[in-house]
Protein backbone atom coordinates (compact mmCIF):
# COMPACT_ATOMS: atom_id res chain seq x y z
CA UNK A 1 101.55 65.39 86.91
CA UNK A 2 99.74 67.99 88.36
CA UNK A 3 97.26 70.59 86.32
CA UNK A 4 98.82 74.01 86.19
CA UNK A 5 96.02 76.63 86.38
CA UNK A 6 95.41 78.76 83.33
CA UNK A 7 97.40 81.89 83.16
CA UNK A 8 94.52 84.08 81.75
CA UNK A 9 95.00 86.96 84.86
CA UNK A 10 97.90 87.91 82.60
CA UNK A 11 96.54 88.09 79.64
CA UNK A 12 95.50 91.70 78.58
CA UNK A 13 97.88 94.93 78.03
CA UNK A 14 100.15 96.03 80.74
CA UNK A 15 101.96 99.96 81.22
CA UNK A 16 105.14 100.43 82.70
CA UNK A 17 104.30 102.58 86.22
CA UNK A 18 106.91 104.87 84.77
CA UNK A 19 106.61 106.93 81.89
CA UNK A 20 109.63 108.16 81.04
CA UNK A 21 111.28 104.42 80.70
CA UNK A 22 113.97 103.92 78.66
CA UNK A 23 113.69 100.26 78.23
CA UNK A 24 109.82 98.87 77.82
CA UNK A 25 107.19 101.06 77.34
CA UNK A 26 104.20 98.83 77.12
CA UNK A 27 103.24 94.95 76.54
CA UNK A 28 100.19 92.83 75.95
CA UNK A 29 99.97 89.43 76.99
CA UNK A 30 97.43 87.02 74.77
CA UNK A 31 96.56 83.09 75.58
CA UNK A 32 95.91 80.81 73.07
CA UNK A 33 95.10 77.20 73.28
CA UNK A 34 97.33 76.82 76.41
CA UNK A 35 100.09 78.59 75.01
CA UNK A 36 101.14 82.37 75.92
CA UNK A 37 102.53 84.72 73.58
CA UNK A 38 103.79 88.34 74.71
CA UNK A 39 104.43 91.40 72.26
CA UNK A 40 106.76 94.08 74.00
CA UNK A 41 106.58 98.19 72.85
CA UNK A 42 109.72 99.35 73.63
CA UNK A 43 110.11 102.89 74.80
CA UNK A 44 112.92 103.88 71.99
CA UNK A 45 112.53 100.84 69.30
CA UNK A 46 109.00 100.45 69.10
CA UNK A 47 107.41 96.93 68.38
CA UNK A 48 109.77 93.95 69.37
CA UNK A 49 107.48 91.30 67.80
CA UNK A 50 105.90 88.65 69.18
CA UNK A 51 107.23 85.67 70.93
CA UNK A 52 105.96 82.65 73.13
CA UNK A 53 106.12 83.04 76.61
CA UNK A 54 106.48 80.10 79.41
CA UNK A 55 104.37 80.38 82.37
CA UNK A 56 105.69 79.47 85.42
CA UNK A 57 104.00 78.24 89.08
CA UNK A 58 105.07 79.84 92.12
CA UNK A 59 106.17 77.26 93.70
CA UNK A 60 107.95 73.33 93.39
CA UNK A 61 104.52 72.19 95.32
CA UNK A 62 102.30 74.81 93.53
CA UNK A 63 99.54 74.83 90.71
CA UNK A 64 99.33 78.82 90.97
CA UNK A 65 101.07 80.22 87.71
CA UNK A 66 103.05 83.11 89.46
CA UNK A 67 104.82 84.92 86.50
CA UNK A 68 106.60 83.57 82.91
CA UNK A 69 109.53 83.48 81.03
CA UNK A 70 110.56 84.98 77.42
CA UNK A 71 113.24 85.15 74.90
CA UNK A 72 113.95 87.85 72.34
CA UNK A 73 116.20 87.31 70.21
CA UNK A 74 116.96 90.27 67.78
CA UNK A 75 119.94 91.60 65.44
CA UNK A 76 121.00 94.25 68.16
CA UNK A 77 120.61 92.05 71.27
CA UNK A 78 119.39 88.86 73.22
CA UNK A 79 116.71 89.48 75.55
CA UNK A 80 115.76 87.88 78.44
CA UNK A 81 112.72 88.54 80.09
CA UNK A 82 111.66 86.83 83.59
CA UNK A 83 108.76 88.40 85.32
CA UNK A 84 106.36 87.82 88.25
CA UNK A 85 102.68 89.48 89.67
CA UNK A 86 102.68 90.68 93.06
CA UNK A 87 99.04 92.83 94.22
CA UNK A 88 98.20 93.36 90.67
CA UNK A 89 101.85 94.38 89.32
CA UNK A 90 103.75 92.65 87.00
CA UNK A 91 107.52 93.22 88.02
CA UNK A 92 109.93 92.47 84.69
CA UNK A 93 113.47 91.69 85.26
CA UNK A 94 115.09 91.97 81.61
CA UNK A 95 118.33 91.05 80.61
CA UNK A 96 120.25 92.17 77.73
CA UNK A 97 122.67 91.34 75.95
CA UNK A 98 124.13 93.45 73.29
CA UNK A 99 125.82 92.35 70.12
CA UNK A 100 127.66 95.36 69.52
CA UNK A 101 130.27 95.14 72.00
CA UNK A 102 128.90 97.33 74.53
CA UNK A 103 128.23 95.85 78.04
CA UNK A 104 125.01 94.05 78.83
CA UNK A 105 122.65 95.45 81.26
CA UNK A 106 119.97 94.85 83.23
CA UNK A 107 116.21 96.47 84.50
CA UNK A 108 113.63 95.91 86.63
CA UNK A 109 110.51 97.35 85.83
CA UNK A 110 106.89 97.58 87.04
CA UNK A 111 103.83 97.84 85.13
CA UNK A 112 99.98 97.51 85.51
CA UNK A 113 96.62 97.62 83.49
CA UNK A 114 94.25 100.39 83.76
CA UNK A 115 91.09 98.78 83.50
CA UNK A 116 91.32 97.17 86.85
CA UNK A 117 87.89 97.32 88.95
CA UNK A 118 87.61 96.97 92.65
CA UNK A 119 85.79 93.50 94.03
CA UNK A 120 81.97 93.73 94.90
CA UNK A 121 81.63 93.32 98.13
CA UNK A 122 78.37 92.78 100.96
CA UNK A 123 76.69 95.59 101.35
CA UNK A 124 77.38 97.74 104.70
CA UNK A 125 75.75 95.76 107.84
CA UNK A 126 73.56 98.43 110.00
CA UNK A 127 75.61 98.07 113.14
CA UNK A 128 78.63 98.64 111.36
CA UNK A 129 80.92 101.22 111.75
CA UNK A 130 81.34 103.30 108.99
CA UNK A 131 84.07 103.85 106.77
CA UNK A 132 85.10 99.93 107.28
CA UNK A 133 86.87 98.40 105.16
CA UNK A 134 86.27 94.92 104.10
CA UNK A 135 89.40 93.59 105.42
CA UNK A 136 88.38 94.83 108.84
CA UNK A 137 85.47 92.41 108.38
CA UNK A 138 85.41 89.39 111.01
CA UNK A 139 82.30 87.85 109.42
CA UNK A 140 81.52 84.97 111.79
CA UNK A 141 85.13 83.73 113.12
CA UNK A 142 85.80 84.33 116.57
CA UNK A 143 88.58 86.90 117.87
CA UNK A 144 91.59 85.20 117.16
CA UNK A 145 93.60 85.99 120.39
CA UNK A 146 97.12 87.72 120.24
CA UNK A 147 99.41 88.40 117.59
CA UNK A 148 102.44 85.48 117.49
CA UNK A 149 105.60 87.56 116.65
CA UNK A 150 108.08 85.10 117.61
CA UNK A 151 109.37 84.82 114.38
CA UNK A 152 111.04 88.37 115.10
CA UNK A 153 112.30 87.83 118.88
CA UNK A 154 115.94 87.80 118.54
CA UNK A 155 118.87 89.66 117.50
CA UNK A 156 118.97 91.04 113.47
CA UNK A 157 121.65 93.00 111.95
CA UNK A 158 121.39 95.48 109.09
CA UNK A 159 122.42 94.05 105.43
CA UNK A 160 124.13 97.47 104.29
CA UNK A 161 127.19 98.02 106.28
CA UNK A 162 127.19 101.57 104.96
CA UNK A 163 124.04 102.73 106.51
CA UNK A 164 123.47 105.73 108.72
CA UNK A 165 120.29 104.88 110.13
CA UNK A 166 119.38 101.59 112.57
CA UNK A 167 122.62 99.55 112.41
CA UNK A 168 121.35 96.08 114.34
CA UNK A 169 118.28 95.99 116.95
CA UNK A 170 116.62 93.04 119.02
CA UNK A 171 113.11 92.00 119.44
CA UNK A 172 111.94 90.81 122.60
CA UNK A 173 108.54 89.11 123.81
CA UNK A 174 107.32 89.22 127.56
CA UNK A 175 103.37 87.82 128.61
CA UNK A 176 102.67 88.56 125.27
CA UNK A 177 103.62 91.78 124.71
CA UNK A 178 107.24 93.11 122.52
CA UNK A 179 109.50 94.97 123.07
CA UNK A 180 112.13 96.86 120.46
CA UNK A 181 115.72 97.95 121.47
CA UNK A 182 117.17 99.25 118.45
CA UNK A 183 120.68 100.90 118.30
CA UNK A 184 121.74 103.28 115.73
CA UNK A 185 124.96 104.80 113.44
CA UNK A 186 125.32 108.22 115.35
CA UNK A 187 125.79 109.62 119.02
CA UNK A 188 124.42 107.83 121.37
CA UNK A 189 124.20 104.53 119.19
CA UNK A 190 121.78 103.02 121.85
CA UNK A 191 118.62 103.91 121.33
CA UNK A 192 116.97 102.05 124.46
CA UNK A 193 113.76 99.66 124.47
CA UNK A 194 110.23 101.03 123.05
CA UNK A 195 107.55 98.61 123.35
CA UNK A 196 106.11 97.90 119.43
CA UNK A 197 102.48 97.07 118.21
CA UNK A 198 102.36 93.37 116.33
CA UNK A 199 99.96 93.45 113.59
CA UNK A 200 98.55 90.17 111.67
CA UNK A 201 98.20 89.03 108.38
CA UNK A 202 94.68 89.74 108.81
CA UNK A 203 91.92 90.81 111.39
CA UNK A 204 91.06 87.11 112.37
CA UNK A 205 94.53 86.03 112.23
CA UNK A 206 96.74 85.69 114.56
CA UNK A 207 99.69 85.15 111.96
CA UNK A 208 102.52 87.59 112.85
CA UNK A 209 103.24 90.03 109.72
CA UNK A 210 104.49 93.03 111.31
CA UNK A 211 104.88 95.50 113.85
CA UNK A 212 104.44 99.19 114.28
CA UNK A 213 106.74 101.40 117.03
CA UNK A 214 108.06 104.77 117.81
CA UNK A 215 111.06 106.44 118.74
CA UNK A 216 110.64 110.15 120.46
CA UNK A 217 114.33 111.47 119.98
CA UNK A 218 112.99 115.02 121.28
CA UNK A 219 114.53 117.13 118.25
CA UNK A 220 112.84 113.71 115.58
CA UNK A 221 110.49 111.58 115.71
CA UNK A 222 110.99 108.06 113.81
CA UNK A 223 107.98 106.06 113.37
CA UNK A 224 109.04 102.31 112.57
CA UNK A 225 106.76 99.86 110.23
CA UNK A 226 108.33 96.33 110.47
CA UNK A 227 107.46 93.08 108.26
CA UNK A 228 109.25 89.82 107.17
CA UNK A 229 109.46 88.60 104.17
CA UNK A 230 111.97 85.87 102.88
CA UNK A 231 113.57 85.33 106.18
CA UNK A 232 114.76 89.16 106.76
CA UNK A 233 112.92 91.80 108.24
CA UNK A 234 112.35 95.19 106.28
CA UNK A 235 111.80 97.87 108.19
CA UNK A 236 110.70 101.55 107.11
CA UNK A 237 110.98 104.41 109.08
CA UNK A 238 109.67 107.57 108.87
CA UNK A 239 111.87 110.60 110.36
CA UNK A 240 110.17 113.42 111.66
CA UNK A 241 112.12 116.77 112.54
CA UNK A 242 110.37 118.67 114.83
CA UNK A 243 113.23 121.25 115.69
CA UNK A 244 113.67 124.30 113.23
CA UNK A 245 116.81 123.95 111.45
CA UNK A 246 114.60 123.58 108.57
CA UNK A 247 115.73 119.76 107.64
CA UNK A 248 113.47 117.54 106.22
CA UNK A 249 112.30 114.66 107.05
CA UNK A 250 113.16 111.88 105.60
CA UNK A 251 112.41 108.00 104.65
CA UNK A 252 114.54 104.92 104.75
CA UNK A 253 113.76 101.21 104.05
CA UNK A 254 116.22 98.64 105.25
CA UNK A 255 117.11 95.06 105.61
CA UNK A 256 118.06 92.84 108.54
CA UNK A 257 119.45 89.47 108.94
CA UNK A 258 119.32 87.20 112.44
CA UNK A 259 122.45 87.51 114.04
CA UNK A 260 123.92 88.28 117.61
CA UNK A 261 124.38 91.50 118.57
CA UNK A 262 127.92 92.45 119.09
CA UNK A 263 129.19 94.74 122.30
């Protein structure tokens, strides 16, 4: 059996990102001899109490813990807590279940500690430019050669048949360059072919994690900002009005699946 690593990067007291939560205010995680234990503030019935936790990997293959699992279970309701870090936030998926009568429900909710600290880092090198970033840092690999996007040549679809943005678009590559024809809900639905910029996972990467294009409509701008992520592609855009009926612009993140583009 493989070690699990120790979930200590959880332990410590967590905030929900939004403060006027109806559902779980605050909750502090504490490890013990292996064992995790969570205590949850709620945001209208104060302390829940303590109760163990169950720390989960991220993965079948993987020694990383990733998140944990909880049960409350309480005179009003059953509580089911399943939860998972991504960049330093803890999302919370909770699940009740009222013994009242009334329907269960569900939440999702986001929360982060407040004594986090930025990384030390090498100090600034004297030929560098400034303002960079560490990220931007190549340190001694060589330049990793163009972007592979060919996960994203083909044809995707949008997932929300009721949208009134970019119904379906397709993704093509040519002497390593690509190319985005998107077509939209609206008058003309074609769009027409814009070439897009393919960004990596990281500066001496040449992992495809993105792309970055732009639509000049003449009365709107729409900047695109493309990345995968469990097989789809998500895609927010960012509409500009530049005409003066006084509209504002707006935002809209979506999600596409492969499939063939119909006539």
């Amino acid at each position: 059996m493989r070690p699990v690593q120790s979930a200590s990067f959880l332990v410590g007291t967590w905030h929900n990102t939004k403060e006027w939560t109806e559902d779980i205010r605050e909750l502090e995680l504490a490890e013990a001899d292996g064992t995790l234990s969570i205590t949850v503030q709620g945001a209208n019935d104060g302390c829940w109490g303590t109760t163990s936790a169950e720390a989960c990997v991220s993965g079948r293959d993987s020694q990383e813990v990733g998140g944990f699992y909880a049960k409350y279970v309480r005179e009003s309701e059953d509580t089911f807590l399943a939860a998972n870090v991504k960049y330093g936030i803890l999302v919370i998926q909770a699940y009740h279940y009222l013994k009242n009568g009334q329907p269960s429900y569900f939440t999702r909710e986001f929360f982060s500690k407040k004594d986090t600290e930025p990384m030390t880092v090498a100090a600034k090198i004297s030929n560098e430019h400034p303002f960079l970033m560490d990220s931007d840092r190549m340190l001694d690999s060589q330049p990793p050669g163009p972007i592979d996007l060919s996960f994203y040549v083909g044809n995707w679809k949008n997932t929300y048949h009721s949208t009134g943005t970019i119904y379906q678009f397709r993704i093509r590559a040519e002497h390593d360059k690509y190319y985005f024809h998107g077509a939209g809900v609206g008058s003309p639905r074609d769009w027409g072919e814009i070439p897009i910029t393919p960004v990596a996972k990281a500066c001496n990467s040449r992992a495809g994690a993105g792309f970055h294009g732009r639509y000049n409509f003449g009365f709107m701008e729409m900047v695109l900002s493309g990345n995968d992520n469990q097989g789809i592609i998500i895609i927010a855009s960012y509409n500009i009005f530049k005409d003066a009926t006084g509209r504002s612009s707006y935002f809209r993140r979506e999600f596409f699946f492969r499939e063939a583009l119909t006539s």
